[in-house]
N, C-alpha and C. Protein backbone atom coordinates (compact mmCIF):
# COMPACT_ATOMS: atom_id res chain seq x y z
N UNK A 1 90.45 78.16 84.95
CA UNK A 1 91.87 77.87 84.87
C UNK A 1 92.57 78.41 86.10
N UNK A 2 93.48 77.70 86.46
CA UNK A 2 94.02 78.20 87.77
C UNK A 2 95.38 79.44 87.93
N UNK A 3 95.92 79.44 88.18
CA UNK A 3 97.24 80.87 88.45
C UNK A 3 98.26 80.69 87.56
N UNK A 4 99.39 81.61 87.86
CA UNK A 4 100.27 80.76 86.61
C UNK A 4 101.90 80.92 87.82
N UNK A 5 101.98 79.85 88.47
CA UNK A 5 103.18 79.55 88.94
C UNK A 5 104.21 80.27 88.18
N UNK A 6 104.77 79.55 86.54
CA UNK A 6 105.58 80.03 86.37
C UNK A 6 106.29 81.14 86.18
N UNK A 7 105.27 81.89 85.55
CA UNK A 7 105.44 83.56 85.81
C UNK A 7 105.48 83.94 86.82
N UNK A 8 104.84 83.49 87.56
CA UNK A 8 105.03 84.25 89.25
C UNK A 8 106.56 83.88 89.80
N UNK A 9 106.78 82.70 89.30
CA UNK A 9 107.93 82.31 89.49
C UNK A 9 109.67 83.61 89.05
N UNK A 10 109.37 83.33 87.86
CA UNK A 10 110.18 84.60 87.34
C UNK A 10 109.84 85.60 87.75
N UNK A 11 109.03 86.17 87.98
CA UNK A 11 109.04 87.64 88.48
C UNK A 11 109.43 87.78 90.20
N UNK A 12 109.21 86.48 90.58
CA UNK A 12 109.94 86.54 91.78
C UNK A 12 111.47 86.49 91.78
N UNK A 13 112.09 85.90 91.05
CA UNK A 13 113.26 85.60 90.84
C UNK A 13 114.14 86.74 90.24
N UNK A 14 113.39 87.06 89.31
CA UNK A 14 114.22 88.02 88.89
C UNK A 14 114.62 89.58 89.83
N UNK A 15 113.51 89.49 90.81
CA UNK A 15 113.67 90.90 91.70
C UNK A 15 115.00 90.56 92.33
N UNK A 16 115.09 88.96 92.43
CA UNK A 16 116.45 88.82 93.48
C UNK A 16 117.51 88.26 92.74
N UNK A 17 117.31 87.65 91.89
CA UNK A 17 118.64 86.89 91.13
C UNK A 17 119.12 87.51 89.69
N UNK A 18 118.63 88.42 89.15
CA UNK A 18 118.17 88.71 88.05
C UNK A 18 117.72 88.28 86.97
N UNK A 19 117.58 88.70 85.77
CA UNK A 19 116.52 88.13 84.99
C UNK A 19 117.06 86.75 83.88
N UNK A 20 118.54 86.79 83.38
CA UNK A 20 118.99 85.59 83.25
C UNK A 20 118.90 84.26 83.90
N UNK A 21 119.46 84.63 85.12
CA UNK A 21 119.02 82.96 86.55
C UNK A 21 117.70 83.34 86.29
N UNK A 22 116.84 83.82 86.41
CA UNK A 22 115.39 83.63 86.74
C UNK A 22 114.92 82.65 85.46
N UNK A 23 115.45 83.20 84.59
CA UNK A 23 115.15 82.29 83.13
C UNK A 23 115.90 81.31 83.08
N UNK A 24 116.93 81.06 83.28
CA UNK A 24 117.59 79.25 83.77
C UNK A 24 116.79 79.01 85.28
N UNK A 25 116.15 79.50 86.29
CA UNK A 25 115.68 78.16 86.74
C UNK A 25 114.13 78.30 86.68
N UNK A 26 113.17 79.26 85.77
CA UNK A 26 112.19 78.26 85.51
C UNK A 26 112.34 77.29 84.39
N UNK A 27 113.36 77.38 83.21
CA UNK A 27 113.54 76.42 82.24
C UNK A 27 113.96 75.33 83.05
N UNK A 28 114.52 75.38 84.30
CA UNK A 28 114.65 73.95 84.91
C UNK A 28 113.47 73.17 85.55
N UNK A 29 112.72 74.27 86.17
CA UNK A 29 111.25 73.81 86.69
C UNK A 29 110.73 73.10 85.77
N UNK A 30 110.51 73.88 84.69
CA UNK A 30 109.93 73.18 83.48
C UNK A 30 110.46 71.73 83.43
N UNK A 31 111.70 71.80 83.05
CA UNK A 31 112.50 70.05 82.66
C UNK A 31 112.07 68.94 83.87
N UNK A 32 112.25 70.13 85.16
CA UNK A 32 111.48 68.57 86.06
C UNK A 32 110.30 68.40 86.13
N UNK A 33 109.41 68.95 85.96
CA UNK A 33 107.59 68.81 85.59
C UNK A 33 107.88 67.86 84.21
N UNK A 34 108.20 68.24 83.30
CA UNK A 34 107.91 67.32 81.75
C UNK A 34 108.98 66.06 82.31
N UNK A 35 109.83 65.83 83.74
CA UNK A 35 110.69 64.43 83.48
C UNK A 35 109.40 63.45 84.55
N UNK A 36 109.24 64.19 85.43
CA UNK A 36 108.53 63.60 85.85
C UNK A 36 106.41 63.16 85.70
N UNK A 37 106.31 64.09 84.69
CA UNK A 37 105.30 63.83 83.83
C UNK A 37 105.49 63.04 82.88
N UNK A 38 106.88 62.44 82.42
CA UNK A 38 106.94 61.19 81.42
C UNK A 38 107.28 59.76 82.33
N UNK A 39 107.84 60.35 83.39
CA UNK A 39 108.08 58.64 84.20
C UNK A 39 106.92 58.62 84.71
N UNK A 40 106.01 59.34 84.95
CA UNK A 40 104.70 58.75 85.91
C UNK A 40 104.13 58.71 85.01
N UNK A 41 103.85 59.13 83.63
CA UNK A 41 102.77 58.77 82.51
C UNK A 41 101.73 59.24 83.30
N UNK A 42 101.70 60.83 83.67
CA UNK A 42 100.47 61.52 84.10
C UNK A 42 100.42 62.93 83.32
N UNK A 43 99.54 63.64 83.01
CA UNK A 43 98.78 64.64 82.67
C UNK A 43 99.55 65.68 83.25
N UNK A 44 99.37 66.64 83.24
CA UNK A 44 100.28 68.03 84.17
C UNK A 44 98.77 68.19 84.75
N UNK A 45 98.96 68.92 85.66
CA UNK A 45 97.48 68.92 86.88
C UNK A 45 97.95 70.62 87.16
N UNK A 46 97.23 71.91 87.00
CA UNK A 46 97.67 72.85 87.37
C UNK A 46 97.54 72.52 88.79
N UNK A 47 98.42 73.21 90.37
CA UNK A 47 98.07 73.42 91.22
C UNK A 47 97.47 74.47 91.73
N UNK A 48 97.38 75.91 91.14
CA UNK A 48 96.89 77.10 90.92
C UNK A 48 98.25 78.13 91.57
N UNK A 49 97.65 79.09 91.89
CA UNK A 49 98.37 80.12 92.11
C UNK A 49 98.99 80.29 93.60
N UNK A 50 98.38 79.54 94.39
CA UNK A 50 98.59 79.66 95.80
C UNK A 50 98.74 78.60 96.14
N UNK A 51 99.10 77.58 95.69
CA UNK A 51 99.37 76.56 96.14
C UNK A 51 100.18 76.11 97.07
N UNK A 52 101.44 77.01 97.00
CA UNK A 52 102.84 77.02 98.29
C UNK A 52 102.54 77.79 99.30
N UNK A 53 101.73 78.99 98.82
CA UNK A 53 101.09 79.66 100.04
C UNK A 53 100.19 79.12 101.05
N UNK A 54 99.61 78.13 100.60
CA UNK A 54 98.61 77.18 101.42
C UNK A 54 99.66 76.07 101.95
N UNK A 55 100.46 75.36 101.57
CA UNK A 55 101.63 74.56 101.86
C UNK A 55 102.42 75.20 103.13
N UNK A 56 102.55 76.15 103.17
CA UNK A 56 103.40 77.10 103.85
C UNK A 56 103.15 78.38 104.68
N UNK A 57 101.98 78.44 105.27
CA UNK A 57 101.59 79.85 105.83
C UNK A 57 102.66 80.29 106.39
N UNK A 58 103.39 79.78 107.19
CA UNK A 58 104.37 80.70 108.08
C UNK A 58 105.48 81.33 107.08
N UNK A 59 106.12 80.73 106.57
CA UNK A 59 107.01 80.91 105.56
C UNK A 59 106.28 82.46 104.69
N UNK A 60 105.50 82.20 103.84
CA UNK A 60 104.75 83.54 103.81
C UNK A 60 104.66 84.93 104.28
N UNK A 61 103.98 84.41 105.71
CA UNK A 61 104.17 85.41 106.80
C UNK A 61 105.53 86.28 107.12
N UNK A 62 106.34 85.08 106.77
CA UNK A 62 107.40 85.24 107.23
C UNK A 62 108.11 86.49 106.14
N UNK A 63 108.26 86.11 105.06
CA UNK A 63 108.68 86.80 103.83
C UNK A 63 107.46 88.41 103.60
N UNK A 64 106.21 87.81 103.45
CA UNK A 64 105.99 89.43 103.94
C UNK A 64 106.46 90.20 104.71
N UNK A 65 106.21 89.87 105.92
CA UNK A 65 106.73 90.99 107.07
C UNK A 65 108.20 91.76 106.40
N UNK A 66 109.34 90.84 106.27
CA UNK A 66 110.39 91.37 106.03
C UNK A 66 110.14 92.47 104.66
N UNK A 67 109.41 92.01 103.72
CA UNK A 67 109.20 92.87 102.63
C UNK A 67 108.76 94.29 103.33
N UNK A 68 108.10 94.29 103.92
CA UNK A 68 107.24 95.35 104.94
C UNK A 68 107.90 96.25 105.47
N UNK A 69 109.18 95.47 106.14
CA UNK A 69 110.03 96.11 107.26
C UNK A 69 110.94 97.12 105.98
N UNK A 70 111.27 95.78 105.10
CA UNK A 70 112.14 96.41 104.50
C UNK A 70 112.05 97.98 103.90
N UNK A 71 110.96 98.46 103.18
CA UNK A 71 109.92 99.74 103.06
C UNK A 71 109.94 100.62 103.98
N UNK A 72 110.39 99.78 105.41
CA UNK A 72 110.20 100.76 106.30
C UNK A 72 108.96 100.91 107.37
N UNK A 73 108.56 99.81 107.15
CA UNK A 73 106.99 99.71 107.99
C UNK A 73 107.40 99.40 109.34
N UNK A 74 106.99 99.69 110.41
CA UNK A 74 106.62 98.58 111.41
C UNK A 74 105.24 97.53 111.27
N UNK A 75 105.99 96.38 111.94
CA UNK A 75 104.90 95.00 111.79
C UNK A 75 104.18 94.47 112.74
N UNK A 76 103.29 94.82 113.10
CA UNK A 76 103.40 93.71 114.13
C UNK A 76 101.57 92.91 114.13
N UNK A 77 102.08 91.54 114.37
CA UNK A 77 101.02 90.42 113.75
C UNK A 77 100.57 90.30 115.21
N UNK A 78 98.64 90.14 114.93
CA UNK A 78 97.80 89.55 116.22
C UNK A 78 97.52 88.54 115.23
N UNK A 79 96.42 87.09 116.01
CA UNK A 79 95.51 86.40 115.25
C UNK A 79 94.52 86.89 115.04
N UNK A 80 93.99 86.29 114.20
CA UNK A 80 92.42 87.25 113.39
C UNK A 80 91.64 85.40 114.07
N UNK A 81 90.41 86.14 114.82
CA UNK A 81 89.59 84.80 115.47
C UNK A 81 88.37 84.54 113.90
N UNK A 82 88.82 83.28 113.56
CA UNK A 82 88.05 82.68 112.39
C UNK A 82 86.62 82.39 112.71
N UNK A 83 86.63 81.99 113.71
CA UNK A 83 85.02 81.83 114.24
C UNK A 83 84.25 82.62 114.53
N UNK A 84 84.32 84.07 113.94
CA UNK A 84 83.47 85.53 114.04
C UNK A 84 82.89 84.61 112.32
C-alpha cells in the first residue's frame, strides 16, 4: 500500500494554517478526488507518499532549506554525482 497524502496533508497544514483550515481543505481535496472519480468513472489510484516530491524536486529543496535556516542552520547545497 502506498503513503497516505492525506494525513500528510493535514499535518502539514495545520503547522501553518491551523487545525480547523487544515480540516476544511483536506475535506475539499477529498470532494475533488470523489468529483472527479465520478465524471471519469475511474477507481481512486493511490499515488503514494512522494509523489509531489518527485513532481517537484526544486520546490522541496526549496522548502527544506528554509525549514533549516529557520532552526537556525546554515545551508549550503553541492550536487551529489549519481554515477558513483
Amino acid at each position: 500500500m502506498g503513503g497516505q497524502p492525506l494525513p500528510a496533508q493535514y499535518r502539514r497544514l495545520a503547522g501553518r494554517r491551523g487545525k480547523k483550515r487544515a480540516i476544511v481543505a483536506v475535506g475539499h481535496t477529498m470532494l475533488v478526488m470523489m468529483y472527479h472519480m465520478l465524471r471519469d468513472g475511474v477507481d481512486y489510484q493511490e499515488l503514494g507518499h512522494n509523489y509531489l516530491d518527485k513532481l517537484q524536486p526544486q520546490r522541496l529543496t526549496r522548502y527544506l532549506v528554509k525549514r533549516l535556516e529557520s532552526l537556525g542552520h546554515q545551508v549550503t547545497l553541492s550536487p551529489v554525482d549519481r554515477a558513483a
